[in-house]
N, C-alpha and C. Protein backbone atom coordinates (compact mmCIF):
# COMPACT_ATOMS: atom_id res chain seq x y z
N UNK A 1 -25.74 -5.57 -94.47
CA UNK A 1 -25.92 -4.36 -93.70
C UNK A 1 -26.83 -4.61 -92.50
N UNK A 2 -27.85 -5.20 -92.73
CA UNK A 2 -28.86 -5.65 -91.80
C UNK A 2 -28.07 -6.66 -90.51
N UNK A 3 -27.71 -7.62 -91.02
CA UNK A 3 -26.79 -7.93 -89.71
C UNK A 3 -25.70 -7.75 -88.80
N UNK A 4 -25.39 -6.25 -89.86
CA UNK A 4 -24.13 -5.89 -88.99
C UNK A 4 -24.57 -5.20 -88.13
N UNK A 5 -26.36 -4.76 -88.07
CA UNK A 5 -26.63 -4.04 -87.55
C UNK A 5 -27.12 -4.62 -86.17
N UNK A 6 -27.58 -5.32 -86.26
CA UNK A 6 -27.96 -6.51 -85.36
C UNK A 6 -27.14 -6.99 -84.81
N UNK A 7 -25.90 -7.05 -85.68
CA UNK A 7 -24.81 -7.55 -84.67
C UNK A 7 -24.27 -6.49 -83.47
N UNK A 8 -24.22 -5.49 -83.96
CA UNK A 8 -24.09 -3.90 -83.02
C UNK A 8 -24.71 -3.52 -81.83
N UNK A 9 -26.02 -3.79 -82.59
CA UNK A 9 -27.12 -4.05 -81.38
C UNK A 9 -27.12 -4.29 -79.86
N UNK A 10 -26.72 -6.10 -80.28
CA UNK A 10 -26.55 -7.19 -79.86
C UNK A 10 -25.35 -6.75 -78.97
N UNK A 11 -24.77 -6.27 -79.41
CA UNK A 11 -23.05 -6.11 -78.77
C UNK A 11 -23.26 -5.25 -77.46
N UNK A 12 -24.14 -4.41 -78.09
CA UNK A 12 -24.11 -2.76 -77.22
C UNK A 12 -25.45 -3.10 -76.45
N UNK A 13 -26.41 -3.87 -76.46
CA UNK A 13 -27.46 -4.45 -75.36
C UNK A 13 -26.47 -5.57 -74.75
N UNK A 14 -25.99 -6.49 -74.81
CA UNK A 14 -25.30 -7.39 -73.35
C UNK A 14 -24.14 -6.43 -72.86
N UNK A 15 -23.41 -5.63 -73.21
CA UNK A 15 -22.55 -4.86 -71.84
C UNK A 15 -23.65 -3.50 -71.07
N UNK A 16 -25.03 -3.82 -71.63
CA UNK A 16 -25.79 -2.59 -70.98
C UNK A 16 -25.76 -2.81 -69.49
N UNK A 17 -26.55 -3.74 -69.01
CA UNK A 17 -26.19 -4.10 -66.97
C UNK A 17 -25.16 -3.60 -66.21
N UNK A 18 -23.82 -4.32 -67.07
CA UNK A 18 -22.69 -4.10 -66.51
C UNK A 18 -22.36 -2.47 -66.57
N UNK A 19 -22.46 -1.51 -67.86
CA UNK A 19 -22.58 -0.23 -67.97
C UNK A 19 -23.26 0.47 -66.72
N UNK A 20 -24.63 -0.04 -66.42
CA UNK A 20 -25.41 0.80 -65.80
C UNK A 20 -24.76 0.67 -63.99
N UNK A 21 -24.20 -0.54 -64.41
CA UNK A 21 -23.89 -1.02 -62.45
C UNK A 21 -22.48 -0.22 -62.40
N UNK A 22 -21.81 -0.25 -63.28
CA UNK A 22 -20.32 0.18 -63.14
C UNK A 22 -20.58 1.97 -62.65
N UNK A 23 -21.39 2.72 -63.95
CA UNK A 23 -21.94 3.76 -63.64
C UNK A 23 -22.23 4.38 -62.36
N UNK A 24 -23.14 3.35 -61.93
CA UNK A 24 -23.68 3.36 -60.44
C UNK A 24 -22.21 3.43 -59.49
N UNK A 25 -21.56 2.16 -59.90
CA UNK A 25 -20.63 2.00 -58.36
C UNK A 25 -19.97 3.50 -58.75
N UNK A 26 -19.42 4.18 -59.93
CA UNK A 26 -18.43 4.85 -59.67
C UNK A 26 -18.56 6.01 -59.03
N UNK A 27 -20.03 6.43 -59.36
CA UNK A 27 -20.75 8.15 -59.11
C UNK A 27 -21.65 8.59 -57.99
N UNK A 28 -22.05 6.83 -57.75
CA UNK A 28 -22.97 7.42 -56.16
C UNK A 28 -22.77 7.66 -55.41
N UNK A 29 -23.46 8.73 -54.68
CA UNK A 29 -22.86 9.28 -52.98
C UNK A 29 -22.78 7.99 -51.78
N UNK A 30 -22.27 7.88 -50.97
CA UNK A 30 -22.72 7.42 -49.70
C UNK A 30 -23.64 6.77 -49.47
N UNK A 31 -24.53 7.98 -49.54
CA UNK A 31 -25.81 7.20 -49.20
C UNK A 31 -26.72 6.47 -49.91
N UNK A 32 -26.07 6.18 -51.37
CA UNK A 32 -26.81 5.43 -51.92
C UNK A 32 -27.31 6.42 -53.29
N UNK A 33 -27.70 7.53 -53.31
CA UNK A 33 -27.98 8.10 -54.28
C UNK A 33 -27.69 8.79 -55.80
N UNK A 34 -27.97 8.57 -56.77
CA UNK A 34 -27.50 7.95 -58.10
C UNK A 34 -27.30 10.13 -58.09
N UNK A 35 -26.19 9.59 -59.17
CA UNK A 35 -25.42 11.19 -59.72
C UNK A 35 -25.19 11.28 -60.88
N UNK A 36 -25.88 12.24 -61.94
CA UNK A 36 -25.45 12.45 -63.37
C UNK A 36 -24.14 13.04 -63.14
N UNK A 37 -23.07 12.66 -63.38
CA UNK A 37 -22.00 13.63 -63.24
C UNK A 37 -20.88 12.99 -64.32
N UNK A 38 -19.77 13.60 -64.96
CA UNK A 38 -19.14 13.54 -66.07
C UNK A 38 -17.43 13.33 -65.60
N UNK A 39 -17.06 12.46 -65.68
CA UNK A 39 -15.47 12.78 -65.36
C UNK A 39 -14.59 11.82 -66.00
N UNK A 40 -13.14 11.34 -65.65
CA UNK A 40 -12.34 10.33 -66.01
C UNK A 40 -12.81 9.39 -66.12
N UNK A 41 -13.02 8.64 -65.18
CA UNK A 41 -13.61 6.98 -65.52
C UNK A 41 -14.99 7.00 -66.19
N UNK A 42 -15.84 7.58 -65.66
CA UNK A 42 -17.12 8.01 -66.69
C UNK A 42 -17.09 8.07 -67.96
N UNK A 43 -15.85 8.64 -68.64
CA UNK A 43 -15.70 8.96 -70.02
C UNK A 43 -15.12 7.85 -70.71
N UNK A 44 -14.31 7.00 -69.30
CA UNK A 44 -13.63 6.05 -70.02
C UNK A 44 -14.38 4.81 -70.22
N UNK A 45 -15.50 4.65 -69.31
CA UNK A 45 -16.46 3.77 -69.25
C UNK A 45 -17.60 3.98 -70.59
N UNK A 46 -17.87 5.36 -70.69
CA UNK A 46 -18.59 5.28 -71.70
C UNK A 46 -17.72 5.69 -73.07
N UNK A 47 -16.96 5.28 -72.80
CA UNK A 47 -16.03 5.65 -75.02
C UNK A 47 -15.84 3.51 -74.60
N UNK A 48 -15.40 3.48 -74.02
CA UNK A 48 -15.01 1.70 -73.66
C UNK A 48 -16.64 0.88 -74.37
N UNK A 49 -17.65 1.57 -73.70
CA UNK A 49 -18.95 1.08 -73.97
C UNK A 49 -19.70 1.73 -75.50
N UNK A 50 -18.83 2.51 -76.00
CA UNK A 50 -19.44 3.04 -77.53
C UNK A 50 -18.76 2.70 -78.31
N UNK A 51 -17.28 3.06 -77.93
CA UNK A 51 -16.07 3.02 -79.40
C UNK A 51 -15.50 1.15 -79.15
N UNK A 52 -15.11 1.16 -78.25
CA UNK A 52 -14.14 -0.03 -77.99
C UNK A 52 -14.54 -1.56 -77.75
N UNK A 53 -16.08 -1.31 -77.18
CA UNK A 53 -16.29 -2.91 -77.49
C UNK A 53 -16.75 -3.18 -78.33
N UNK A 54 -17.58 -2.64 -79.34
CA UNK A 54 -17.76 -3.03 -80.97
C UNK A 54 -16.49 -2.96 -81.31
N UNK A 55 -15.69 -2.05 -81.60
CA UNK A 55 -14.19 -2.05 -82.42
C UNK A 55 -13.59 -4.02 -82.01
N UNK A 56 -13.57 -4.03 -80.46
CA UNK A 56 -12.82 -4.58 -80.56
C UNK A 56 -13.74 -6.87 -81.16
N UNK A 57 -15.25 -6.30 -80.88
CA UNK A 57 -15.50 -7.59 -81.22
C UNK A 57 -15.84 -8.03 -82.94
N UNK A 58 -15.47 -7.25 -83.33
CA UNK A 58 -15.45 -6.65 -84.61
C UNK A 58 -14.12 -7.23 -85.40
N UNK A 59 -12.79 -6.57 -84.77
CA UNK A 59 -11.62 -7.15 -85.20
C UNK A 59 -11.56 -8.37 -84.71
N UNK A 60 -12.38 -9.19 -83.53
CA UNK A 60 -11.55 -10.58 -82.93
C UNK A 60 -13.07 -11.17 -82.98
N UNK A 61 -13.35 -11.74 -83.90
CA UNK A 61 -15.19 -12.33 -84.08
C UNK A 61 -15.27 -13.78 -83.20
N UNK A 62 -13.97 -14.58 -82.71
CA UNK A 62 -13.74 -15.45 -81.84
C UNK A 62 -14.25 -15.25 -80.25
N UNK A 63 -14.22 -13.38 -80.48
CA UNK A 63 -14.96 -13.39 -78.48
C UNK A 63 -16.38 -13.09 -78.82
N UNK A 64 -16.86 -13.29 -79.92
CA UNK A 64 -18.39 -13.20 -80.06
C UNK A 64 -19.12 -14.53 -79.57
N UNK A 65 -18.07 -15.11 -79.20
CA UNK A 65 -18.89 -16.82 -78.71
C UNK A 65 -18.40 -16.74 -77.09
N UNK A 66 -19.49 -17.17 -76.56
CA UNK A 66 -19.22 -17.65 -75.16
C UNK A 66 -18.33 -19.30 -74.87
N UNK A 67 -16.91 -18.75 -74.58
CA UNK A 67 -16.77 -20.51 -74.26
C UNK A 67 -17.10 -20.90 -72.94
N UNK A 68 -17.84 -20.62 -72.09
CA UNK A 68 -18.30 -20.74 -70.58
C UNK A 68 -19.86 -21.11 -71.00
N UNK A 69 -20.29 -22.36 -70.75
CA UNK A 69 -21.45 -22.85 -70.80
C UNK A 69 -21.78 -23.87 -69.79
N UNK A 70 -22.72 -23.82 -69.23
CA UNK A 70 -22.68 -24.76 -68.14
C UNK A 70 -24.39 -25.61 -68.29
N UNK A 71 -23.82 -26.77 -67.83
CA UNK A 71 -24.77 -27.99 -68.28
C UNK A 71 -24.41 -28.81 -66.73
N UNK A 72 -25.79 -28.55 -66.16
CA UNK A 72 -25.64 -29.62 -64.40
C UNK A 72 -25.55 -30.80 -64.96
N UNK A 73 -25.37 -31.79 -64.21
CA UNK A 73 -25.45 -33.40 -64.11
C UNK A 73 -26.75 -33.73 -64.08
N UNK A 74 -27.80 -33.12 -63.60
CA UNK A 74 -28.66 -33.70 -63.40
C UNK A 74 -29.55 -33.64 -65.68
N UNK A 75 -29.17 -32.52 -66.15
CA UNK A 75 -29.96 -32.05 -67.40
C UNK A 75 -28.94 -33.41 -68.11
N UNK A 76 -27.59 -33.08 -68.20
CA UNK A 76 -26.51 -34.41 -68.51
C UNK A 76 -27.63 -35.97 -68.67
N UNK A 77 -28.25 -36.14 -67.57
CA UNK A 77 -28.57 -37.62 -67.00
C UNK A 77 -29.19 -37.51 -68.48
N UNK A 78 -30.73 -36.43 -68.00
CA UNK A 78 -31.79 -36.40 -68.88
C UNK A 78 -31.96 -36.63 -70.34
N UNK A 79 -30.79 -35.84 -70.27
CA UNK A 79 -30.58 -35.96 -72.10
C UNK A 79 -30.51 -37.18 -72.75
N UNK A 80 -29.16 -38.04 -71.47
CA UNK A 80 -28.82 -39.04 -71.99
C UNK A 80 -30.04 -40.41 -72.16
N UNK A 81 -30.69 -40.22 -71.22
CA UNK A 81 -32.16 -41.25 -71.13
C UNK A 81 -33.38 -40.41 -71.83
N UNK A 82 -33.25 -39.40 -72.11
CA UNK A 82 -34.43 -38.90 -73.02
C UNK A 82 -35.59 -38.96 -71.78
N UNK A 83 -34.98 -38.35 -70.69
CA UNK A 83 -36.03 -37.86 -69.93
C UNK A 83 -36.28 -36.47 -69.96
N UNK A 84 -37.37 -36.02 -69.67
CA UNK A 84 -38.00 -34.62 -69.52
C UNK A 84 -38.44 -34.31 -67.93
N UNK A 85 -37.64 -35.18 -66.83
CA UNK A 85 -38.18 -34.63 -65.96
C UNK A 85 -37.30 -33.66 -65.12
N UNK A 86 -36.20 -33.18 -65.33
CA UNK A 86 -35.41 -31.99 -65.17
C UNK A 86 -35.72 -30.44 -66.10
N UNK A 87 -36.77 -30.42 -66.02
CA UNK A 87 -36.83 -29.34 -66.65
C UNK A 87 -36.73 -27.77 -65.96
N UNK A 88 -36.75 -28.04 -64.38
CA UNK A 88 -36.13 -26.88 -63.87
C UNK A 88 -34.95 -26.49 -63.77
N UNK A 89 -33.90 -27.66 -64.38
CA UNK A 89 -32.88 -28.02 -63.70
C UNK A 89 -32.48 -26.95 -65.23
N UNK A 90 -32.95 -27.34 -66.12
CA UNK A 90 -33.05 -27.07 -67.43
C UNK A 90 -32.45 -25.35 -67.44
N UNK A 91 -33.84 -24.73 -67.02
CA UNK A 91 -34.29 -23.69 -67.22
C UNK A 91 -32.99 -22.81 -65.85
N UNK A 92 -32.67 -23.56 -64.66
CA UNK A 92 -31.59 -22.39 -63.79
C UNK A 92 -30.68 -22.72 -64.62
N UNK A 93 -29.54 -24.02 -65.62
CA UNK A 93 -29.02 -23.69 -66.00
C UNK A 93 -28.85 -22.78 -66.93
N UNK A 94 -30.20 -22.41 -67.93
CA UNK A 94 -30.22 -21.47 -68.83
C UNK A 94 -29.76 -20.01 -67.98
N UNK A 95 -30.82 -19.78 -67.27
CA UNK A 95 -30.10 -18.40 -66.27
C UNK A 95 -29.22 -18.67 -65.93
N UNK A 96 -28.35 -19.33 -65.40
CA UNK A 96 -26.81 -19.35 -65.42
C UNK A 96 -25.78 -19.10 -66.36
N UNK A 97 -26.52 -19.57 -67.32
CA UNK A 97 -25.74 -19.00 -69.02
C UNK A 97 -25.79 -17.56 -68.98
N UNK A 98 -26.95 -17.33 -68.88
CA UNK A 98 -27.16 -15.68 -69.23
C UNK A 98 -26.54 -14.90 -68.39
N UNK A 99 -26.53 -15.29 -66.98
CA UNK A 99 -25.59 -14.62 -66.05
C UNK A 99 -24.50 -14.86 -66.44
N UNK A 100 -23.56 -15.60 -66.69
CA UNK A 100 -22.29 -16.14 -66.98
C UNK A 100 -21.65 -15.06 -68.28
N UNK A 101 -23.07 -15.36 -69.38
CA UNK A 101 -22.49 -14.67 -70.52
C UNK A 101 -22.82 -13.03 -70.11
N UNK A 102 -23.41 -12.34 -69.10
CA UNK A 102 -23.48 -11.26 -68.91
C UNK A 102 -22.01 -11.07 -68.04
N UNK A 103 -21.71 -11.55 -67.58
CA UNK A 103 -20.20 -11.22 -66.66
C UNK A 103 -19.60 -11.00 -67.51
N UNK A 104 -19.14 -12.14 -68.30
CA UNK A 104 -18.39 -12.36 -69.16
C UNK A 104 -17.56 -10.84 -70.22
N UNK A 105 -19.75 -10.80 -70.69
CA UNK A 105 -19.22 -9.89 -71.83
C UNK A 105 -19.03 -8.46 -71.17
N UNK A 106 -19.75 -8.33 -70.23
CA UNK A 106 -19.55 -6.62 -69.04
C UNK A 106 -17.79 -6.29 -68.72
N UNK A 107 -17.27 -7.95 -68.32
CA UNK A 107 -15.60 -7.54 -67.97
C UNK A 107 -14.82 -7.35 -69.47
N UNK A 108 -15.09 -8.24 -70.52
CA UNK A 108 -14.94 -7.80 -71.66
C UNK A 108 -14.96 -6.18 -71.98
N UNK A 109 -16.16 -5.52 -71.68
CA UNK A 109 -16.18 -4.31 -72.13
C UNK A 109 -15.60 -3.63 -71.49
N UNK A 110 -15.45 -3.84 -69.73
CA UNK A 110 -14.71 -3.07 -69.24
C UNK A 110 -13.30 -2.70 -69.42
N UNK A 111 -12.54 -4.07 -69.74
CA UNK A 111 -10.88 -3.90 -70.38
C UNK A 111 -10.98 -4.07 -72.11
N UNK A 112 -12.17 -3.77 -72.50
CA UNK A 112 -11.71 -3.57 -74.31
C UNK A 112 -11.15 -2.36 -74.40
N UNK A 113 -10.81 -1.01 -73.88
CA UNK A 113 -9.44 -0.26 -74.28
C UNK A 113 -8.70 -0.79 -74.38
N UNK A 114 -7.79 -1.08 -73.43
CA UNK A 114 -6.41 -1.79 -73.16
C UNK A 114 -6.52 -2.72 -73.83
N UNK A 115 -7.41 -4.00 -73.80
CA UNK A 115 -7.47 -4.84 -74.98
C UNK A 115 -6.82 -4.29 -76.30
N UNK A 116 -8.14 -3.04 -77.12
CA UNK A 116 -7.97 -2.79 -78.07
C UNK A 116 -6.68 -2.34 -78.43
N UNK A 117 -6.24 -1.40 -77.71
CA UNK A 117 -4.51 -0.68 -77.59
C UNK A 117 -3.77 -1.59 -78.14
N UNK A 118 -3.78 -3.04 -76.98
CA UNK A 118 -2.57 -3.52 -77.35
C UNK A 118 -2.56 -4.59 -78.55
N UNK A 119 -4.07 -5.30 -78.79
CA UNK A 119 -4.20 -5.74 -80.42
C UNK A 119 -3.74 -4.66 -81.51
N UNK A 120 -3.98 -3.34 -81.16
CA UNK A 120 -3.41 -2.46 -82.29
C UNK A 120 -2.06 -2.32 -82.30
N UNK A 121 -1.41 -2.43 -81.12
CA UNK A 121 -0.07 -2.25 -81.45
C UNK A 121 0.82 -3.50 -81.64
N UNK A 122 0.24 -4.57 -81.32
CA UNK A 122 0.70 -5.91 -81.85
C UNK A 122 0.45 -5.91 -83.43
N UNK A 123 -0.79 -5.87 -84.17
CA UNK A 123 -0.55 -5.66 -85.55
C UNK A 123 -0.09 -4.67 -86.18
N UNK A 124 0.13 -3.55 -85.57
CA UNK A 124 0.95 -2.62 -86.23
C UNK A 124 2.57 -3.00 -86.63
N UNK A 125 2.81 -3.73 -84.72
CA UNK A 125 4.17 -4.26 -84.89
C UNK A 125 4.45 -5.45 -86.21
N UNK A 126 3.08 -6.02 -86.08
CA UNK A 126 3.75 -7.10 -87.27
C UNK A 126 3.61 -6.56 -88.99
N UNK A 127 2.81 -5.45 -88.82
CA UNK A 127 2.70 -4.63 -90.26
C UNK A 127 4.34 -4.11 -90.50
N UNK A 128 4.25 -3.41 -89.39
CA UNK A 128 6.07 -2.71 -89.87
C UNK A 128 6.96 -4.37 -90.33
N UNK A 129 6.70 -5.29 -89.22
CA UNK A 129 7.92 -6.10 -89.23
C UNK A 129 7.55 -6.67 -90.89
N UNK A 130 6.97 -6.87 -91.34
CA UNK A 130 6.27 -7.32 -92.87
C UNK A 130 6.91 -6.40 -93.89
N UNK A 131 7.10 -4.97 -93.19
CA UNK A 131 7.47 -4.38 -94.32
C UNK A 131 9.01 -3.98 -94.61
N UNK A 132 9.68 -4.35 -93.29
CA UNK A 132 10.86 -4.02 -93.06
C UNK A 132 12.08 -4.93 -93.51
C-alpha cells in the first residue's frame, strides 16, 4: 500500500511543470497575465493529469522507466580511467536527465487520454476476440 502510494505521488509530482506551463500557455491573456478560468482543454488537461496518467502508467509499468539517458564523452572517459576530474560534466549531465525525463514524462501526460482510449480498446478487442 505504501508504495503504491509513492508510486502515485511520484507519478503526479513529475507531470506537475509540464501541468503548470501547459495551464499557463492555454489561459493567459496577451499580455502575459495568468487566468483561473475553466473550459475544454483545461478539463482535458486536468482529468489527463488526475485520471489518465496514473491509469495509464499503472496498466503499462514499462513507461515508468526512462529509456532516454544521456552520458557526455567526456563522464564516458572518466569512468573508464577512474578519474574524478569531470565532475561538472557529471552533474549538467544529471540536469539533463531531469530535463529529459521531465519532457518526456509532461508529453506522456499530455497524450495519456488517447493513449489510454486506444490501449483500452485494443484489449477489449483482444478480450472479445478470446472469447469469440
Amino acid at each position: 500500500m505504501k508504495n503504491k502510494l509513492i508510486n502515485f505521488l511520484t507519478t503526479e509530482l513529475s507531470a506537475w511543470p509540464v501541468l503548470i506551463i501547459a495551464y499557463y500557455a492555454i489561459t493567459a491573456k496577451p499580455t502575459g497575465q495568468w487566468q483561473l478560468i475553466f473550459n475544454l482543454p483545461v478539463s482535458w488537461l486536468i482529468s489527463s493529469y488526475l485520471i489518465a496518467f496514473p491509469l495509464l502508467l499503472a496498466s503499462v509499468p514499462k513507461l515508468r522507466h526512462n529509456p532516454l539517458k544521456m552520458r557526455s564523452l567526456s563522464v564516458q572517459a572518466s569512468l573508464k580511467y577512474h578519474s574524478r576530474l569531470n565532475e561538472r560534466a557529471k552533474r549538467w549531465d544529471d540536469e539533463m536527465n531531469l530535463a529529459i525525463f521531465l519532457l518526456e514524462r509532461g508529453s506522456l501526460m499530455l497524450f495519456s487520454e488517447p493513449l489510454l482510449l486506444f490501449l483500452m480498446s485494443y484489449r477489449s478487442m483482444c478480450w472479445l476476440h478470446h472469447f469469440l
